[in-house]
Protein backbone atom coordinates (compact mmCIF):
# COMPACT_ATOMS: atom_id res chain seq x y z
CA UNK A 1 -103.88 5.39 63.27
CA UNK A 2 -100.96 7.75 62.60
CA UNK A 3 -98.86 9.05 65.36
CA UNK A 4 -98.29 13.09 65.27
CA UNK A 5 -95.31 13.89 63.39
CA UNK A 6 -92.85 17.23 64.65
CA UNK A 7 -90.70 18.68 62.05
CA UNK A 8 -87.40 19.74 62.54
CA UNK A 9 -85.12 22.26 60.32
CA UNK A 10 -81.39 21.58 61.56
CA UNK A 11 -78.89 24.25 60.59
CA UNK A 12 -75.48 24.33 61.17
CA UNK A 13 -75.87 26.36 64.39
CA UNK A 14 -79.45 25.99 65.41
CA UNK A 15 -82.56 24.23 64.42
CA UNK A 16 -86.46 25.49 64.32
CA UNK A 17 -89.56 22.93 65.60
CA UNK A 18 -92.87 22.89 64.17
CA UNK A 19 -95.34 20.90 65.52
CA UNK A 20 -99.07 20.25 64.15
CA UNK A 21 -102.45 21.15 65.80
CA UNK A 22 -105.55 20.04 65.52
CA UNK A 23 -106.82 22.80 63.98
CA UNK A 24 -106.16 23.01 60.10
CA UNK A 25 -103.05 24.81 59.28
CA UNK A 26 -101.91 25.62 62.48
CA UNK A 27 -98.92 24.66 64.23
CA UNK A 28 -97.02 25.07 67.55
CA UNK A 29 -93.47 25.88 66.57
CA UNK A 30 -90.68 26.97 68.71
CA UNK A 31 -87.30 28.89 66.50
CA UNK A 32 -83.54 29.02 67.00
CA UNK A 33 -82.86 26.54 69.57
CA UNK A 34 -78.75 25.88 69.56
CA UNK A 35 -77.11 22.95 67.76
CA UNK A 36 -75.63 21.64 71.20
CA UNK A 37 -76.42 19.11 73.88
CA UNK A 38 -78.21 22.53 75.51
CA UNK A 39 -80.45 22.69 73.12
CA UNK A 40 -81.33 19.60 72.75
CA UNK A 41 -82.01 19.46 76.12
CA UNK A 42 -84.23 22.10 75.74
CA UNK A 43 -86.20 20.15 72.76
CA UNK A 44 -86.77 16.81 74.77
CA UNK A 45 -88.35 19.43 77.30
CA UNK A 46 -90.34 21.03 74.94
CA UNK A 47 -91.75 17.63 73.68
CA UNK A 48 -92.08 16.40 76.64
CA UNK A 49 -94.93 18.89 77.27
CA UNK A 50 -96.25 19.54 73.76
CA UNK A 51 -95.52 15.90 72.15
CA UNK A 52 -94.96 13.53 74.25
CA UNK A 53 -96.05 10.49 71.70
CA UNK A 54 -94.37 12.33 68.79
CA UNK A 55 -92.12 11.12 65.96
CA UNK A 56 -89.29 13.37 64.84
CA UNK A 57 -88.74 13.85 61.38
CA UNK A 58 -85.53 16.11 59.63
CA UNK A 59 -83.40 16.35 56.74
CA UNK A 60 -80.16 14.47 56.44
CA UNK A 61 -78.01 17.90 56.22
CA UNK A 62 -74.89 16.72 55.93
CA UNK A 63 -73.72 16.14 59.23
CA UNK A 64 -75.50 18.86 61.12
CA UNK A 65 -78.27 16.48 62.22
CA UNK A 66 -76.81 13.90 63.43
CA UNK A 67 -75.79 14.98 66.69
CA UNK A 68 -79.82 16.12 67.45
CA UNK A 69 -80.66 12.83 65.54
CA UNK A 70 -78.86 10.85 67.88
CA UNK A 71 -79.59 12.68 71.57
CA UNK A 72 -83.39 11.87 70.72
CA UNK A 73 -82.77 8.41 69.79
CA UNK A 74 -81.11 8.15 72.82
CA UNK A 75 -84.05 9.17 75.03
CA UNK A 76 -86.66 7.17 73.39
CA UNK A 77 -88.08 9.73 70.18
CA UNK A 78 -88.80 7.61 67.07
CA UNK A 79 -86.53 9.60 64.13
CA UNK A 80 -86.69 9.98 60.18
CA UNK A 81 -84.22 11.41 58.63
CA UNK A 82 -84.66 12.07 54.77
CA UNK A 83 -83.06 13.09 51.74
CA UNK A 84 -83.44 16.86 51.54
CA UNK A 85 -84.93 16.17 47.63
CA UNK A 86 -87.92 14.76 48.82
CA UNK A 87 -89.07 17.74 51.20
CA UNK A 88 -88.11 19.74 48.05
CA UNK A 89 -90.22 17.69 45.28
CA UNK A 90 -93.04 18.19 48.42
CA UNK A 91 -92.57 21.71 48.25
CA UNK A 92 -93.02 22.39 44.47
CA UNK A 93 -96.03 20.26 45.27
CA UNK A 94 -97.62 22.28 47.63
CA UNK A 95 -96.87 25.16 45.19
CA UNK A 96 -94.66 26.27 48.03
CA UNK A 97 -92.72 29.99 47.82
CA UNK A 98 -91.64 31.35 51.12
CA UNK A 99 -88.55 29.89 52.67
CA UNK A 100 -88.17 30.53 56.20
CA UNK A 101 -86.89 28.18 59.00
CA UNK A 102 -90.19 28.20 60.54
CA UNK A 103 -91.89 27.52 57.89
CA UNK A 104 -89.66 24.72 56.72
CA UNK A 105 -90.36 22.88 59.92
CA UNK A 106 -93.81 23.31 58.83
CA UNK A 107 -92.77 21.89 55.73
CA UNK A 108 -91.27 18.87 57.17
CA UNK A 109 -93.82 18.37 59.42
CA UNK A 110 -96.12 17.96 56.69
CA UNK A 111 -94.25 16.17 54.53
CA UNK A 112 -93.98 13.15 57.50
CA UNK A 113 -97.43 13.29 58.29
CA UNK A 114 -98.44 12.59 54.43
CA UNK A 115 -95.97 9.86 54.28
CA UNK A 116 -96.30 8.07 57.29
CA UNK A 117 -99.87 7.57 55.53
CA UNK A 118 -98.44 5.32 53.03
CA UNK A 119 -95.82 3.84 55.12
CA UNK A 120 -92.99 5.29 53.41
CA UNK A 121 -91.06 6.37 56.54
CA UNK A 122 -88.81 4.49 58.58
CA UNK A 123 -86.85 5.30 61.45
CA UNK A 124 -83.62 6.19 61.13
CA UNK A 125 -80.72 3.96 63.30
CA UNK A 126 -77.47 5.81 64.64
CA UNK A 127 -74.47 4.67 63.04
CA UNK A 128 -72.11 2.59 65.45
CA UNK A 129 -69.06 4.11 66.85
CA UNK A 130 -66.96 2.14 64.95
CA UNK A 131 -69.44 3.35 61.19
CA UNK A 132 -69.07 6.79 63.20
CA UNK A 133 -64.95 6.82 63.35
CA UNK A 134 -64.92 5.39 59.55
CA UNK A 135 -66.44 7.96 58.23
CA UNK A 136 -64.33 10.80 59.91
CA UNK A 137 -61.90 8.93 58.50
CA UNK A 138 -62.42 8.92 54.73
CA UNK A 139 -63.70 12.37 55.20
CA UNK A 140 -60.62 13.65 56.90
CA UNK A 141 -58.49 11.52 53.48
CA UNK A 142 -60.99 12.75 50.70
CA UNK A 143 -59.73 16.37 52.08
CA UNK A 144 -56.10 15.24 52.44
CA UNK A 145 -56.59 14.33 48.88
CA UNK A 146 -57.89 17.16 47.56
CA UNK A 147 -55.68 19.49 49.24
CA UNK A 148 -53.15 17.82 47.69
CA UNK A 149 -54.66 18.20 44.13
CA UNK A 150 -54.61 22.23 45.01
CA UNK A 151 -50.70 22.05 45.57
CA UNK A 152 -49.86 19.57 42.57
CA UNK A 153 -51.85 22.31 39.85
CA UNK A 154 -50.25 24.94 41.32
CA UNK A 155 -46.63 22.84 41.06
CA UNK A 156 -47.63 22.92 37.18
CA UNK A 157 -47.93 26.36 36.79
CA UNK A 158 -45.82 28.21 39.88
CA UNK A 159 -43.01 29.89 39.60
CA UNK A 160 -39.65 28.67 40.33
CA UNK A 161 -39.15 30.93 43.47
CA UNK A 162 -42.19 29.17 45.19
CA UNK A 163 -41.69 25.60 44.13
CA UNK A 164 -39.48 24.34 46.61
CA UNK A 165 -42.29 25.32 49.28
CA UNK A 166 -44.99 23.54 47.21
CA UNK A 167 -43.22 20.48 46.81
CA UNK A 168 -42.48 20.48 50.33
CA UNK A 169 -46.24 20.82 51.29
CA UNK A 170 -46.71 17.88 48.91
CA UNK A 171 -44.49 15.61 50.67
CA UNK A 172 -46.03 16.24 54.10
CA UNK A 173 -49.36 15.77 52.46
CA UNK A 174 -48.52 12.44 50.88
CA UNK A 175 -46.89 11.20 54.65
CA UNK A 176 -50.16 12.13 56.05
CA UNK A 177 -52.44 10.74 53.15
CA UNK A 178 -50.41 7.17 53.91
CA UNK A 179 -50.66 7.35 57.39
CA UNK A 180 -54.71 8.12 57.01
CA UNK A 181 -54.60 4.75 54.86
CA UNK A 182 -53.00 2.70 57.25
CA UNK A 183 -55.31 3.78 60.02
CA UNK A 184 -58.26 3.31 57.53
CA UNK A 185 -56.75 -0.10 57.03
CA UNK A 186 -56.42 -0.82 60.47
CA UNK A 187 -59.63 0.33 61.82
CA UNK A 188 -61.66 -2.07 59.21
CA UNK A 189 -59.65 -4.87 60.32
CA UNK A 190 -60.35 -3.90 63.83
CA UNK A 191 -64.11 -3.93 63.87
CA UNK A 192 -65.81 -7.50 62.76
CA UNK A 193 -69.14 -5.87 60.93
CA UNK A 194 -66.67 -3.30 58.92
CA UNK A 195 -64.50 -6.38 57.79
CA UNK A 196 -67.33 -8.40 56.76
CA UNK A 197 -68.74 -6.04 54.16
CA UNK A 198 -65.43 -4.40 53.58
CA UNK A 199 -64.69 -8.22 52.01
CA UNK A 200 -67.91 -8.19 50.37
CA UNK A 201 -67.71 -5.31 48.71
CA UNK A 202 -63.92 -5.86 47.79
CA UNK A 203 -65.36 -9.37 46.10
CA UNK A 204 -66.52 -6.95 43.38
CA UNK A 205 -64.51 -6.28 40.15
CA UNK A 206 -64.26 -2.34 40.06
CA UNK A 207 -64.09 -1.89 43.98
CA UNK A 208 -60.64 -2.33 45.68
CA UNK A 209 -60.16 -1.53 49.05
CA UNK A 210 -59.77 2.27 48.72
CA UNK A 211 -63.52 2.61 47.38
CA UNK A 212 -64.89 -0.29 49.59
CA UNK A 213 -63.63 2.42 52.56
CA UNK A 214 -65.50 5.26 50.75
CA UNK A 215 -68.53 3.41 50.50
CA UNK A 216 -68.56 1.99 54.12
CA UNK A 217 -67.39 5.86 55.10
CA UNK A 218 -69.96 7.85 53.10
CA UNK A 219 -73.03 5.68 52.66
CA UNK A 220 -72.77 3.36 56.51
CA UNK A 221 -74.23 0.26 56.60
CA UNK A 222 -75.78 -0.83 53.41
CA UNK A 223 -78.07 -2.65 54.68
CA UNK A 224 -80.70 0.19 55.99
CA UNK A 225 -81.32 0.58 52.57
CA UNK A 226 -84.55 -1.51 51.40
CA UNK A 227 -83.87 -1.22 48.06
CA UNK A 228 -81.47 -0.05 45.80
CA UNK A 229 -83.32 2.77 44.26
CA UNK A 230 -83.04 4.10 47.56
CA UNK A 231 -79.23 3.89 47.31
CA UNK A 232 -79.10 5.39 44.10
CA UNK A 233 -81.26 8.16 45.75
CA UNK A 234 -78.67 8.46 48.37
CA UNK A 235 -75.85 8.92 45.83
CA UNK A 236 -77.47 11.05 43.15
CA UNK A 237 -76.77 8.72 40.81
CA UNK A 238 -81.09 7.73 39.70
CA UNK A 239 -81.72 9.16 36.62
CA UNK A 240 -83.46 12.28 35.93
CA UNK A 241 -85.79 12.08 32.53
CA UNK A 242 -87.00 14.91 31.68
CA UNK A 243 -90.47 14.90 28.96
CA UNK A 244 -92.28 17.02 27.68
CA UNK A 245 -95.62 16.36 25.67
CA UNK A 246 -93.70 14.79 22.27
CA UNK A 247 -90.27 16.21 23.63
CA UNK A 248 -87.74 13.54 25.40
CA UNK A 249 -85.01 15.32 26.93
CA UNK A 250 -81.24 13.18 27.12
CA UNK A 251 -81.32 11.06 30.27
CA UNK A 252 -78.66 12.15 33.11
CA UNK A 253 -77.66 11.76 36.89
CA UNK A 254 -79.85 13.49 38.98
CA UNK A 255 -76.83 14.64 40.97
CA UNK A 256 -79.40 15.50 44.27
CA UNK A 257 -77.20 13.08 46.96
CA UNK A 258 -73.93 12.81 48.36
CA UNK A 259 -71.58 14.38 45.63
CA UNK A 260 -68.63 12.87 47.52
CA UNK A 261 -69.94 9.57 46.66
CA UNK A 262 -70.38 10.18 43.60
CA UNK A 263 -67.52 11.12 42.68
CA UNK A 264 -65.67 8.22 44.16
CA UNK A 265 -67.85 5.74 42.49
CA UNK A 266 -66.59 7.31 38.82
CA UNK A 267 -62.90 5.47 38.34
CA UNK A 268 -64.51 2.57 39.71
CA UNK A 269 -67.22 2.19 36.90
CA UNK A 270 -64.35 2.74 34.38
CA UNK A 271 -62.75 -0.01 35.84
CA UNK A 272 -65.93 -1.96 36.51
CA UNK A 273 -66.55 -1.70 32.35
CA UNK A 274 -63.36 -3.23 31.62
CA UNK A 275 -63.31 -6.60 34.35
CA UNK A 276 -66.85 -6.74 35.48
CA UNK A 277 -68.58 -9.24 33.19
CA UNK A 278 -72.14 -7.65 34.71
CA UNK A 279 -71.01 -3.94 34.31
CA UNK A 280 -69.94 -4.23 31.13
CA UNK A 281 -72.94 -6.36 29.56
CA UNK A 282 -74.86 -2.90 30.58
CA UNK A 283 -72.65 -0.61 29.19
CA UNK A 284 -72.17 -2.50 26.22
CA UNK A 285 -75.54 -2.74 25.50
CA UNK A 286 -76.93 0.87 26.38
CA UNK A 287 -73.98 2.00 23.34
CA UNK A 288 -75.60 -0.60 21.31
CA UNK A 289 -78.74 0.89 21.42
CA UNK A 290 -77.18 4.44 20.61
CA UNK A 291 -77.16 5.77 24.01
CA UNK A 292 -74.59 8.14 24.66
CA UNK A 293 -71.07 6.57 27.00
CA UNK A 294 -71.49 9.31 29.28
CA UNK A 295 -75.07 8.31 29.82
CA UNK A 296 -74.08 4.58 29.75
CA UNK A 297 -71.23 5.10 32.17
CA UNK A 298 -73.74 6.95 34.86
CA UNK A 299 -75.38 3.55 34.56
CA UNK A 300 -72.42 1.97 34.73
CA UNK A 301 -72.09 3.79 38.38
CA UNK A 302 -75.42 2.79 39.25
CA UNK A 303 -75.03 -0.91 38.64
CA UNK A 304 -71.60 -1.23 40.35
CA UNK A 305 -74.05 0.45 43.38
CA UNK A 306 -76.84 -2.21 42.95
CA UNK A 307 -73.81 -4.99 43.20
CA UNK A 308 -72.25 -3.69 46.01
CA UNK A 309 -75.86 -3.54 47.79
CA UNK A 310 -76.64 -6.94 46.67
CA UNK A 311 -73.54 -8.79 47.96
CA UNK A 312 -73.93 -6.83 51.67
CA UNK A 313 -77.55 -7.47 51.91
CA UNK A 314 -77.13 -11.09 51.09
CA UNK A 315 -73.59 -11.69 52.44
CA UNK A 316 -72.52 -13.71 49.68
CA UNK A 317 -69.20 -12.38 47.88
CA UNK A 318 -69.43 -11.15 44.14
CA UNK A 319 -71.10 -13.69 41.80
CA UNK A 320 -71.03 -12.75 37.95
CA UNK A 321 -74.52 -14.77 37.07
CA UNK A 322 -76.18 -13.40 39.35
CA UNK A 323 -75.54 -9.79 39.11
CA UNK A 324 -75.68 -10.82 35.35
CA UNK A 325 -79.45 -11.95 35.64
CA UNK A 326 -79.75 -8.94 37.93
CA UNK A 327 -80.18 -6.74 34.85
């Protein structure tokens, strides 16, 4: 037997409930409660009274769920959070046009209620403090980073007049970008689970520490994913094949996850192509069979992901046979 499912639509400053009723089609729904312990407050009330035996299911929307995501955890409500593609692909469907709040709790609600028929929900676990305070980290660097990216192009092209002022935003940048490091650094070696894995995944050829961070920052614990699919689901890097009839479209990167990670996991494959035995068998052969590099390297990402999800879930540091026989 299936337990009732409530949807939830979490924007950045409120979020919109939608509940199912017996009745076909019809809901109990309640709109534009506030993104703050208040209003979650309010929602544990509400449920309390209209779903008492509930599970709670919303999109992973960056971080605007989290906080609601956690405070429900917290007093006993079973959560899913899922990857905002899926309640899209659900939505085309359904033949779905109107776009509403409301009616994307709706949506959601649906959505769970189908797939907790197959089984293919499961709840989602807070990160720790310590997964938590990682992440703000590499966040807080990726920025650093990029802001300092912004300042070096316009070094290249500025005019002498401005500079000095550039090159002194530059510096401060860089101070800050080291001391981010350090504390990066420091935090992993403070925490026992983050060192384990942070060793693990630094076992692989292709991931120094930097990008071990970034994937312990951006992804969490490796480990709540089942598979790796679900990974590469998580990143955007599965592939999206696109057929029609006699027509087969080029391969790419679906590109529907977390572009950060993405993008981090790019140098990393170059690298991984060059003195990763396993990488490079499966770029080497993709080429051989004509396939394009940038559609080889994509894979290139996706296997250095599958690794790095193999050596945490097992524990066992990098082992070139294995991920070899992997595929």
């Amino acid at each position: 037997m299936t337990e009732p499912m409530v949807g939830i639509d979490v924007a950045k400053a409120s979020f919109d409930v939608a509940v199912p009723l017996d009745r076909p089609g019809k809901y109990r729904t309640k709109g534009k409660l506030p993104n703050t312990p208040a209003g979650f407050a309010e929602l544990l009330t509400w449920l309390r009274q209209h779903a008492p035996q509930a599970g709670v299911c919303m999109e992973a929307t960056g971080i605007y769920h989290e906080a609601l995501a956690q405070a429900l955890v917290e007093h006993g409500v079973t959560v899913y959070v899922v990857n905002p593609a899926q309640i899209a692909a659900y939505a085309r469907s359904e033949l779905s046009r109107t776009k509403t709040d409301r009616c994307d709790a709706k949506l959601i609600a649906r959505f769970a209620m189908a797939q907790q028929i197959h089984g293919a929900l499961r709840p989602w676990a807070p990160p720790t403090p310590g997964q938590r305070q990682l992440r703000a980290l590499v966040h807080r660097l990726n920025d650093l980073q990029a802001m300092r990216q912004m300042e070096a192009n316009r070094l290249a092209v500025g005019d002498a007049s401005v500079r000095p002022s550039i090159q002194r935003m530059i510096d401060a940048l860089d101070q800050q970008i080291e001391e981010l490091k350090r504390a990066i650094e420091d935090h992993i070696d403070q925490d026992p689970d983050l060192r384990r894995d942070h060793d693990l995944l630094r076992s692989i050829p292709g991931i120094g520490d930097l990008t071990a961070a970034f994937i312990q920052g951006f992804a969490g614990n490796l480990r709540r994913f089942d598979d790796p699919r679900q990974l590469d689901a998580f990143a955007g890097v599965n592939p999206a094949i696109r057929e029609s009839g006699k027509w087969v479209g080029q391969s790419r990167l679906s590109k529907l996850g977390h572009a950060l990670l993405r993008a981090r996991l790019y140098m990393p494959a170059l690298v991984a192509i060059r003195h990763n035995s396993a990488v490079r068998a499966l770029f080497d052969r993709l080429v051989g069979r004509g396939k394009p590099p940038k559609l080889a390297l994509g894979a290139a990402m996706r296997k250095l992901l599958h690794i790095a999800w193999g050596v945490v879930r097992s524990g066992l540091p990098f082992d070139p046979n294995r991920a070899l026989a992997g595929g």
